[in-house]
N, C-alpha and C. Protein backbone atom coordinates (compact mmCIF):
# COMPACT_ATOMS: atom_id res chain seq x y z
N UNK A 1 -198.56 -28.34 -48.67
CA UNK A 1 -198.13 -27.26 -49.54
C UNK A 1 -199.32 -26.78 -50.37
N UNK A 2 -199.07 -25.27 -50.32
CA UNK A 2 -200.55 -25.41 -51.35
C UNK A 2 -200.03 -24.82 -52.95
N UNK A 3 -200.55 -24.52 -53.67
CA UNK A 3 -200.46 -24.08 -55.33
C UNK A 3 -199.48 -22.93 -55.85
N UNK A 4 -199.20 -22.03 -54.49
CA UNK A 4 -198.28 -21.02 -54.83
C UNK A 4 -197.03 -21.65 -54.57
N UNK A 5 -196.42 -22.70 -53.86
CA UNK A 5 -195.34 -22.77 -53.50
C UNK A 5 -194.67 -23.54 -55.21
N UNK A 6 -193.34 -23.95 -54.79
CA UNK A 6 -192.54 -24.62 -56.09
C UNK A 6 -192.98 -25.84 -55.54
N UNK A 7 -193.26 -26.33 -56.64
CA UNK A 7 -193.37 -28.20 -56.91
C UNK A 7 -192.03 -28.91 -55.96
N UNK A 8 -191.14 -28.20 -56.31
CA UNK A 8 -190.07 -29.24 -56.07
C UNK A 8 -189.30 -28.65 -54.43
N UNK A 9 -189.99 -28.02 -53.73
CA UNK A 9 -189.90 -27.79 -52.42
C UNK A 9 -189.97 -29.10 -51.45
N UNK A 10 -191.39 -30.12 -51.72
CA UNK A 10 -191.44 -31.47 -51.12
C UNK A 10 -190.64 -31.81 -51.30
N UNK A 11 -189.92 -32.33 -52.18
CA UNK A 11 -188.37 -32.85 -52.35
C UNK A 11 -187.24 -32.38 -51.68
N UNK A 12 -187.40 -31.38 -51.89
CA UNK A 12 -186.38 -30.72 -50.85
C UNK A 12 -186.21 -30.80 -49.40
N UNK A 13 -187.44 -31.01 -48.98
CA UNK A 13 -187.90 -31.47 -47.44
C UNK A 13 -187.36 -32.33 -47.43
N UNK A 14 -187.63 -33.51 -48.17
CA UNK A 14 -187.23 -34.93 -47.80
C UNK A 14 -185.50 -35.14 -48.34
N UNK A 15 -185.47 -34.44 -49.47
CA UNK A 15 -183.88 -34.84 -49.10
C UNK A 15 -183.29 -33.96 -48.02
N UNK A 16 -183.28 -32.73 -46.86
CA UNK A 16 -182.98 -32.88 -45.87
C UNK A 16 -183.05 -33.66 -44.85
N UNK A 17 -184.33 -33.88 -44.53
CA UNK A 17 -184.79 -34.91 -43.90
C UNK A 17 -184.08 -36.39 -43.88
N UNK A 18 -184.08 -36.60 -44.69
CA UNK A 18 -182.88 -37.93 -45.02
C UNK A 18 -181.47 -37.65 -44.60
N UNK A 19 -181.05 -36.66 -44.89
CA UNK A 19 -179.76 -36.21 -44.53
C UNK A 19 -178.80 -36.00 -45.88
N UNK A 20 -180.04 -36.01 -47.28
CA UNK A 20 -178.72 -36.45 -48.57
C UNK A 20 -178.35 -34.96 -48.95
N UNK A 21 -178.87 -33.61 -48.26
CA UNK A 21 -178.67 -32.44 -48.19
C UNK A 21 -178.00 -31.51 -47.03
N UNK A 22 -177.16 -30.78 -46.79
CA UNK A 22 -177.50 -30.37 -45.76
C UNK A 22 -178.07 -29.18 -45.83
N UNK A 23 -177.78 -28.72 -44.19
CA UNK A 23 -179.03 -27.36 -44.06
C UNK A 23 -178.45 -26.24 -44.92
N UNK A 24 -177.16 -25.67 -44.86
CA UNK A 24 -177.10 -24.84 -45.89
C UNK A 24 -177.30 -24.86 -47.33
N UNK A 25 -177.62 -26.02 -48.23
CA UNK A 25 -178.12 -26.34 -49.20
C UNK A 25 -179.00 -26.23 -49.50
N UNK A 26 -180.22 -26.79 -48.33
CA UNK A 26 -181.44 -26.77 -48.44
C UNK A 26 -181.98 -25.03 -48.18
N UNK A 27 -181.30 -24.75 -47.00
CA UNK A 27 -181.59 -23.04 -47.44
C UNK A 27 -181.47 -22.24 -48.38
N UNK A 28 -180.37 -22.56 -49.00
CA UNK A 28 -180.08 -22.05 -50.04
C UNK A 28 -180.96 -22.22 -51.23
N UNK A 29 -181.18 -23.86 -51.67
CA UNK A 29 -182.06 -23.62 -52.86
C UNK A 29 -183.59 -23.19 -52.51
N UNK A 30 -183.98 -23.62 -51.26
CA UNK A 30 -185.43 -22.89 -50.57
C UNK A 30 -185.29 -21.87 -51.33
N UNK A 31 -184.11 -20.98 -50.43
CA UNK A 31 -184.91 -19.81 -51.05
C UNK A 31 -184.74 -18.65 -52.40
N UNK A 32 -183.88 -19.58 -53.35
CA UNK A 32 -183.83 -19.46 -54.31
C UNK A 32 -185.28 -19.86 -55.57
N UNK A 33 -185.57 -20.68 -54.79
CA UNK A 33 -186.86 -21.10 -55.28
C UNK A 33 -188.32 -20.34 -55.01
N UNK A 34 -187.88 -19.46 -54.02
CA UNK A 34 -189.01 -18.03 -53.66
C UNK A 34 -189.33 -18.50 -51.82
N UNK A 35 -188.70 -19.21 -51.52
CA UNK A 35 -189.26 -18.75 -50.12
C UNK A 35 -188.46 -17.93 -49.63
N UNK A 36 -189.08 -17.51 -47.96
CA UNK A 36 -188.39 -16.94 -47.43
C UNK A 36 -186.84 -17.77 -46.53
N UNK A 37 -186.30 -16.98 -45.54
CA UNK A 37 -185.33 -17.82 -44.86
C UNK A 37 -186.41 -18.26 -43.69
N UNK A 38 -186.88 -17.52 -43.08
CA UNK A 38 -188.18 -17.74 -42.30
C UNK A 38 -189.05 -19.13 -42.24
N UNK A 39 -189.65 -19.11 -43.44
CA UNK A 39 -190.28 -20.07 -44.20
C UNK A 39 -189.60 -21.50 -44.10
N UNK A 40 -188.32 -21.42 -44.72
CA UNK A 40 -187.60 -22.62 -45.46
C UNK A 40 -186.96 -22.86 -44.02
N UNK A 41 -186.73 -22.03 -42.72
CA UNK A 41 -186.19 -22.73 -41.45
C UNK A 41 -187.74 -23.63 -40.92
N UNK A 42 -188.50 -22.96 -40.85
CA UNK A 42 -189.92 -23.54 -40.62
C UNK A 42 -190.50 -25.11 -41.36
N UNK A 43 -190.06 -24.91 -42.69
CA UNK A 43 -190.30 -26.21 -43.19
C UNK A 43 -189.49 -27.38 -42.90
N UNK A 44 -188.25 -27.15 -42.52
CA UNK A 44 -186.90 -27.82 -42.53
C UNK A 44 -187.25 -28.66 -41.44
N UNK A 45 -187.62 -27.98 -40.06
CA UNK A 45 -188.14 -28.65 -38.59
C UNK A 45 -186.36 -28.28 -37.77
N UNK A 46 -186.04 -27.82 -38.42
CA UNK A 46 -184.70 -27.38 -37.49
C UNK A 46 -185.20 -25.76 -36.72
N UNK A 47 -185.07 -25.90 -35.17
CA UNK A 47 -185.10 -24.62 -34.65
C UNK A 47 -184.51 -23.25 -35.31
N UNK A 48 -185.13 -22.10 -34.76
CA UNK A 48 -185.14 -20.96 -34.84
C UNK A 48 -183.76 -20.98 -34.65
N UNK A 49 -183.09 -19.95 -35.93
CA UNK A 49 -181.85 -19.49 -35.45
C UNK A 49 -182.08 -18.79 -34.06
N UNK A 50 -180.33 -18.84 -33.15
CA UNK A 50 -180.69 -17.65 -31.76
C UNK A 50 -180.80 -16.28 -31.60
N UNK A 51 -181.06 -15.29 -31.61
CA UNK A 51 -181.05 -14.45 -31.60
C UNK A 51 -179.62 -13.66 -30.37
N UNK A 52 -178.93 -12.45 -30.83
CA UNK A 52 -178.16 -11.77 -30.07
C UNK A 52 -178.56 -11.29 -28.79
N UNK A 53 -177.64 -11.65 -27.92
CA UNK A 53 -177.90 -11.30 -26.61
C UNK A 53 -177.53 -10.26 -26.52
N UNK A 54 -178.31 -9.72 -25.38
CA UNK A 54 -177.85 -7.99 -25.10
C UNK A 54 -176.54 -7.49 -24.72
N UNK A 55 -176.58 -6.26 -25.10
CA UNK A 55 -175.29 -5.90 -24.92
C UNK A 55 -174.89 -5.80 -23.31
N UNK A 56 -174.14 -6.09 -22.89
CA UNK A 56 -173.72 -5.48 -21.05
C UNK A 56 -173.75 -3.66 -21.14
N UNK A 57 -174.54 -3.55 -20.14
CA UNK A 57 -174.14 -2.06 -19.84
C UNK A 57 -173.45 -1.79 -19.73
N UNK A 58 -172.98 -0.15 -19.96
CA UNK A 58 -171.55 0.35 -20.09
C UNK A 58 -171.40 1.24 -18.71
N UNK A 59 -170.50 1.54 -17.94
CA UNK A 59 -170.29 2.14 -16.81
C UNK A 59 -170.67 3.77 -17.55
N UNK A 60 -171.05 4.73 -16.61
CA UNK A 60 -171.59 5.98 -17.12
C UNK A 60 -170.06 6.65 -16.39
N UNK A 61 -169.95 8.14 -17.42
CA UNK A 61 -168.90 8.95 -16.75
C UNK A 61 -167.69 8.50 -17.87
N UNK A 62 -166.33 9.47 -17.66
CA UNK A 62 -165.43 8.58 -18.38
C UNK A 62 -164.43 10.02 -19.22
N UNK A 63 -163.71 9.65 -19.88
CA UNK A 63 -163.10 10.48 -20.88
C UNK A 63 -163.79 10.90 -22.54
N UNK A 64 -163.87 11.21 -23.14
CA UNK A 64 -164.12 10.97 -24.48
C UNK A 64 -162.75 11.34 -25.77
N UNK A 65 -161.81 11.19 -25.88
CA UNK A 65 -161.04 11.93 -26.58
C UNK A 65 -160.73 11.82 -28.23
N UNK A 66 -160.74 12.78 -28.98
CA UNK A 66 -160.74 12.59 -30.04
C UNK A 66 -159.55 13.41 -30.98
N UNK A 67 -158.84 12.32 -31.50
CA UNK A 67 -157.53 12.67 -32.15
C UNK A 67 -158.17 13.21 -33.48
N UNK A 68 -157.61 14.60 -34.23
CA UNK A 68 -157.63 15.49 -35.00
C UNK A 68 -156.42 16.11 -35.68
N UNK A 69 -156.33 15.61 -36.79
CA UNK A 69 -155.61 16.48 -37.34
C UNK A 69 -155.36 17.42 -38.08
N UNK A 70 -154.43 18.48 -37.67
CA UNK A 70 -154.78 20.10 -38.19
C UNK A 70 -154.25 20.34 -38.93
N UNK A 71 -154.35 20.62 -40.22
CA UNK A 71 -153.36 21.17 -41.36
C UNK A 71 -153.04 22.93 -40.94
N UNK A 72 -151.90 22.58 -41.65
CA UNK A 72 -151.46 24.13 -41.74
C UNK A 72 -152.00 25.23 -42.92
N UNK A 73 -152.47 26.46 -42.81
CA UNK A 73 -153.22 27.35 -42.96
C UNK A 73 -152.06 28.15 -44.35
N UNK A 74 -151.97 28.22 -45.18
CA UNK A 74 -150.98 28.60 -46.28
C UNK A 74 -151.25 29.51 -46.83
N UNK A 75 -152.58 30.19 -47.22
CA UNK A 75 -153.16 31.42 -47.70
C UNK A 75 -154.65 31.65 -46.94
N UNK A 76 -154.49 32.78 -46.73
CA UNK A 76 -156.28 33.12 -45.85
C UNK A 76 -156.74 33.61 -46.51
């Protein structure tokens, strides 16, 4: 760690590490304490959240319809 981080981040490592925290705790005060979520997954040693898989293509062609409703016209 170097001089910019919080003092009490090492601690925080190790009480995850031990298990007397868990991960949403430890994220939480991470990065209440100024890191990032980035950062504080990186320090933790727990993998990269997964990222979203792609969407399935959509068949091309089709209907589009769009319900509207019309008020009635009372003075022009």
């Amino acid at each position: 760690m170097d001089k910019t981080t919080h003092s009490y981040i090492p601690t925080l490592v190790d009480q995850m590490q031990t298990g007397a925290i868990g991960r949403r705790d430890f994220l939480r005060k991470a990065t209440l304490l100024g890191l990032s979520a980035a950062a504080a997954y990186g320090l933790s040693g727990l993998p990269a959240p997964a990222t979203a898989a792609e969407p399935a293509a959509l068949p091309k062609g089709g209907n589009l319809r769009i319900g509207m409703r019309c008020m009635e016209i009372k003075d022009p």
